[in-house]
Protein backbone atom coordinates (compact mmCIF):
# COMPACT_ATOMS: atom_id res chain seq x y z
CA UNK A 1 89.34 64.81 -142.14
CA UNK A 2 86.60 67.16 -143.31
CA UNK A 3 84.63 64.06 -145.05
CA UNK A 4 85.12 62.12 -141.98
CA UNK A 5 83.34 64.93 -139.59
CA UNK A 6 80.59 65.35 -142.21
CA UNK A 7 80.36 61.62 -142.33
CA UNK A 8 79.83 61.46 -138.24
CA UNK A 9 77.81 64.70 -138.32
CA UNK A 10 75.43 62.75 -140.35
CA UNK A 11 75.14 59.45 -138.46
CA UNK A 12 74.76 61.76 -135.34
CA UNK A 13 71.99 63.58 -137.00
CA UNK A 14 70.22 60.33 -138.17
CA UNK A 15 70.70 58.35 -134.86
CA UNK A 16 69.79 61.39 -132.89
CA UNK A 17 66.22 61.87 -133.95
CA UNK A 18 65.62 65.61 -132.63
CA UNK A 19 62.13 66.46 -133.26
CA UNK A 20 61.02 63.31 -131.02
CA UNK A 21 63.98 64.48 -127.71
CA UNK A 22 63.54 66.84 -125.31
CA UNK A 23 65.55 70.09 -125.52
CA UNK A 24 67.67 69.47 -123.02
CA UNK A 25 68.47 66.23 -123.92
CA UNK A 26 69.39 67.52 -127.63
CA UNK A 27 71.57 70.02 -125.75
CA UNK A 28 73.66 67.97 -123.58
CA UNK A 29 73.77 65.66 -126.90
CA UNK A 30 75.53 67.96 -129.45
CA UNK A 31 77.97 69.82 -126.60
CA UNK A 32 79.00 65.99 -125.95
CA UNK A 33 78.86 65.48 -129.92
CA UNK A 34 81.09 68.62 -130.38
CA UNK A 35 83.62 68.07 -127.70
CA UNK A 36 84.35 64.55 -129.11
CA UNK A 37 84.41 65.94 -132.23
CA UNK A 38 87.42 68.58 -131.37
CA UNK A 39 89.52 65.97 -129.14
CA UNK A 40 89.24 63.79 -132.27
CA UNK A 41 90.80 66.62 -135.00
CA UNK A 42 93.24 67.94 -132.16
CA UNK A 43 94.51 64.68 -132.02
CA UNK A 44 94.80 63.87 -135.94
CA UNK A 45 96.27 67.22 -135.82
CA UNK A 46 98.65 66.68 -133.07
CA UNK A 47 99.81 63.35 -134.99
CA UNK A 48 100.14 64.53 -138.49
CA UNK A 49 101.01 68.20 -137.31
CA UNK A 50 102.87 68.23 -134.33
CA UNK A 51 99.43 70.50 -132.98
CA UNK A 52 100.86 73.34 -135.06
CA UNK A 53 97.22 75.45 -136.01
CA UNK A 54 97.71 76.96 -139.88
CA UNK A 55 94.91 78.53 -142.26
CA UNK A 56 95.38 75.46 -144.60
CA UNK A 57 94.46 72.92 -142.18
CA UNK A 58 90.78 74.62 -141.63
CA UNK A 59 91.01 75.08 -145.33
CA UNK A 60 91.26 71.94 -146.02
CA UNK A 61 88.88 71.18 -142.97
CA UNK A 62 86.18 72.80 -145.03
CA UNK A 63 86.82 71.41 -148.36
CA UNK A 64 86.66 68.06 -147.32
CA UNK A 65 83.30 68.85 -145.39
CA UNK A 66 82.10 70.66 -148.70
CA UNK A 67 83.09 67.91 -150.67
CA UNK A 68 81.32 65.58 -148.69
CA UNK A 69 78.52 67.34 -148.41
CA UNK A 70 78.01 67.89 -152.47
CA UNK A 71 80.05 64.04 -153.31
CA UNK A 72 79.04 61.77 -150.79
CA UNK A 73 76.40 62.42 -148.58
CA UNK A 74 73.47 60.59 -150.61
CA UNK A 75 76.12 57.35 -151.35
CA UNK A 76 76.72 57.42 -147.14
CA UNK A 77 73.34 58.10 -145.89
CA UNK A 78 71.96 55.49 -148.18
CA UNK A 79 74.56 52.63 -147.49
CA UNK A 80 74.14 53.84 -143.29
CA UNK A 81 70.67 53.54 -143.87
CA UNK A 82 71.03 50.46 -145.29
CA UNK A 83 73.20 49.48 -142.95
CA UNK A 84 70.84 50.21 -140.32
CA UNK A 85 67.64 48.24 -141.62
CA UNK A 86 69.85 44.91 -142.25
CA UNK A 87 71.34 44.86 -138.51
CA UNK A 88 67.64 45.91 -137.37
CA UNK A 89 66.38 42.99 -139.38
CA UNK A 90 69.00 40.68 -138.50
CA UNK A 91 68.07 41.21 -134.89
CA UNK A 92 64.37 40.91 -135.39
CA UNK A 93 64.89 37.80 -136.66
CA UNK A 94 67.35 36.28 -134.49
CA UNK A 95 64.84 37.28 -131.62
CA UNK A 96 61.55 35.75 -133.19
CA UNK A 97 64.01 32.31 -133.77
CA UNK A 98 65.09 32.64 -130.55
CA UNK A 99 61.68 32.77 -129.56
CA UNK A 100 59.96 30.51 -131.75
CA UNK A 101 63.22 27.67 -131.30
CA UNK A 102 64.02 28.22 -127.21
CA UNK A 103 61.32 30.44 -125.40
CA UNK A 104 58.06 28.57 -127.09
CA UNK A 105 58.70 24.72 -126.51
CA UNK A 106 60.37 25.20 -123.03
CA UNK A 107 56.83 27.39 -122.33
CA UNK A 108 54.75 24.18 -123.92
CA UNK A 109 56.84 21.63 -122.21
CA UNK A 110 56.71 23.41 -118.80
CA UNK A 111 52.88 24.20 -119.60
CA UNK A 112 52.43 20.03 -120.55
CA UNK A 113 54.36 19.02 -117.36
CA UNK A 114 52.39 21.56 -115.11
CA UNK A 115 49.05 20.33 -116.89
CA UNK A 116 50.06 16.74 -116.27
CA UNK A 117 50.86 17.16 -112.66
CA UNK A 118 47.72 18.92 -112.07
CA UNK A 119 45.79 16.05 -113.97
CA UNK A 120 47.51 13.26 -111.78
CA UNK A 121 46.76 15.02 -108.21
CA UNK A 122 43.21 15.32 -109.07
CA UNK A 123 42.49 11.53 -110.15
CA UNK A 124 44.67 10.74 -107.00
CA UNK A 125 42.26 13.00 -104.90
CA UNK A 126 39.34 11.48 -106.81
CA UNK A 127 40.20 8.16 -106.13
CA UNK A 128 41.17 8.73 -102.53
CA UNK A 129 37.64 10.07 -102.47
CA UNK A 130 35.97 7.12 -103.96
CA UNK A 131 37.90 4.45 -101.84
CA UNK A 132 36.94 6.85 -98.73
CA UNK A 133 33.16 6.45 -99.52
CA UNK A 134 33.70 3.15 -100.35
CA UNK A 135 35.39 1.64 -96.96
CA UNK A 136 33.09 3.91 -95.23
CA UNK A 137 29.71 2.39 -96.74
CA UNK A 138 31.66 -1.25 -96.34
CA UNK A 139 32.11 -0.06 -92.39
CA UNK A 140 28.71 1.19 -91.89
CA UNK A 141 26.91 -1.79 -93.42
CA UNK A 142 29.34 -4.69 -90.89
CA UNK A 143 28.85 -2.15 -88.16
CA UNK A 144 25.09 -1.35 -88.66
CA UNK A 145 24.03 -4.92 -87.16
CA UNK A 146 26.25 -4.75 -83.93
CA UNK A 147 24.78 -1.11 -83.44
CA UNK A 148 21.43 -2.11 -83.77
CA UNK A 149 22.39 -4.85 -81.34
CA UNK A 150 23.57 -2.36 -78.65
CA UNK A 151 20.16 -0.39 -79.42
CA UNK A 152 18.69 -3.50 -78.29
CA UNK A 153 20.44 -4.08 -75.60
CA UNK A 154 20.94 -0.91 -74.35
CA UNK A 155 16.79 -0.28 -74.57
CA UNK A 156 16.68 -3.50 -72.47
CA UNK A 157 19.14 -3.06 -69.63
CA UNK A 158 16.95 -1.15 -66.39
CA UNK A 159 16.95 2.28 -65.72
CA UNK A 160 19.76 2.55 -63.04
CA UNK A 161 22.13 1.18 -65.04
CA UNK A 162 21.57 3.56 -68.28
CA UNK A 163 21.23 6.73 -65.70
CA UNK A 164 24.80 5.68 -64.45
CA UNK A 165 26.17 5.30 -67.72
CA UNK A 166 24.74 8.96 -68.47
CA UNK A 167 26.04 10.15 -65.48
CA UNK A 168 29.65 9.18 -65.87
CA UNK A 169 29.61 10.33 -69.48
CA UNK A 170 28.64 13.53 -68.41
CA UNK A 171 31.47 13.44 -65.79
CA UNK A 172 33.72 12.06 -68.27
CA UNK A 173 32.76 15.10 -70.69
CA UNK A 174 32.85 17.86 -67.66
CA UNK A 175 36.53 16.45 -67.00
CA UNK A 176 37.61 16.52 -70.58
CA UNK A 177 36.42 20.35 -70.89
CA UNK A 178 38.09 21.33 -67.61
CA UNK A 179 41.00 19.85 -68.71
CA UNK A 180 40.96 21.42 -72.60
CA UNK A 181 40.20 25.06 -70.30
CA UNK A 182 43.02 24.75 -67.96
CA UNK A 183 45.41 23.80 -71.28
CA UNK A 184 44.40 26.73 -73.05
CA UNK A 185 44.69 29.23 -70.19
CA UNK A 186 48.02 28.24 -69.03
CA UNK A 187 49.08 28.39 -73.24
CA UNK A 188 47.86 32.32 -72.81
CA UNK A 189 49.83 32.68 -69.77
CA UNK A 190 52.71 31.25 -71.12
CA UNK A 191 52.57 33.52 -74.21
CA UNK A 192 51.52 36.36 -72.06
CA UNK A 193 55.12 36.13 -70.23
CA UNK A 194 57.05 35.45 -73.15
CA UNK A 195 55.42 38.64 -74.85
């Protein structure tokens, strides 16, 4: 039993890492430490002792903490240590193949697939583009005789008639504003009310 509590003193020691915690930390660490440590030889005393307390059992307490200490405590720290690097390793590497097997390709495929999206939207919006221009100079150059005929006939047709045109346009387009002012005032209203 000594061994044993030598054994966890040790690992609790090594795992702990003092100079780098905070006192109060270290504090609240070992009264936790030594609690466990009590509940755990009460109990292999209650089970192999019926809890009866003698000077032999912290006798032998000691010896097997001395004998530890002088027998065993280079063979255990080295193997823990040991111990310790392969899991650490083990885990490094099973994150950089998780990594290099899962996390990189679904980050290339995702990055290929965003990439390629992209890439399609702009030649779509490039060709819209183009055929835009396109029907547009194709319009202008059917439409450009008819307006030069309506130049033509518009410069010919007498005074009166062009005034009167101009005139109801611009009754047309003092309508149309009224109309677009009254709309938006009775929107503020309405929103007015409702706030």
């Amino acid at each position: 039993m000594g061994s044993c509590f030598g054994a966890a003193l040790d690992t609790y020691n090594l795992f702990l890492k003092r100079s780098r915690r905070q006192g109060w930390i270290v504090f609240i660490n070992d009264f936790l430490f030594w609690i466990v440590q009590a509940l755990i030889i009460f109990y292999v005393l209650f089970t192999v002792n019926e809890g009866e307390l003698r000077l032999y059992l912290f006798l032998a307490l000691l010896c097997g903490f001395a004998a530890y200490q002088s027998l065993f405590k280079g063979m255990y720290m080295r193997g823990l240590k040991a111990f310790i690097f392969a899991v650490v390793s083990v885990a490094r590497f099973a994150g950089k193949s998780f990594k290099a097997l899962i996390i990189s390709p679904i980050t290339w495929i995702l990055s290929s697939i965003l990439f390629l999206i992209l890439a399609i939207v702009k030649a779509i919006y490039l060709l819209l583009k183009g055929l835009c221009k396109s029907v547009l100079f194709i319009l202008l150059i059917i439409f450009k005789p008819f307006l030069w005929i309506l130049t033509g006939l518009w410069n010919i047709l007498p005074k009166f008639v062009t005034n009167n045109v101009g005139k109801s346009y611009n009754i047309v387009t003092g309508l149309s504003d009224r109309t677009k002012k009254f709309i938006i005032r009775t929107l503020r209203r309405w929103r007015n009310k409702k706030e």
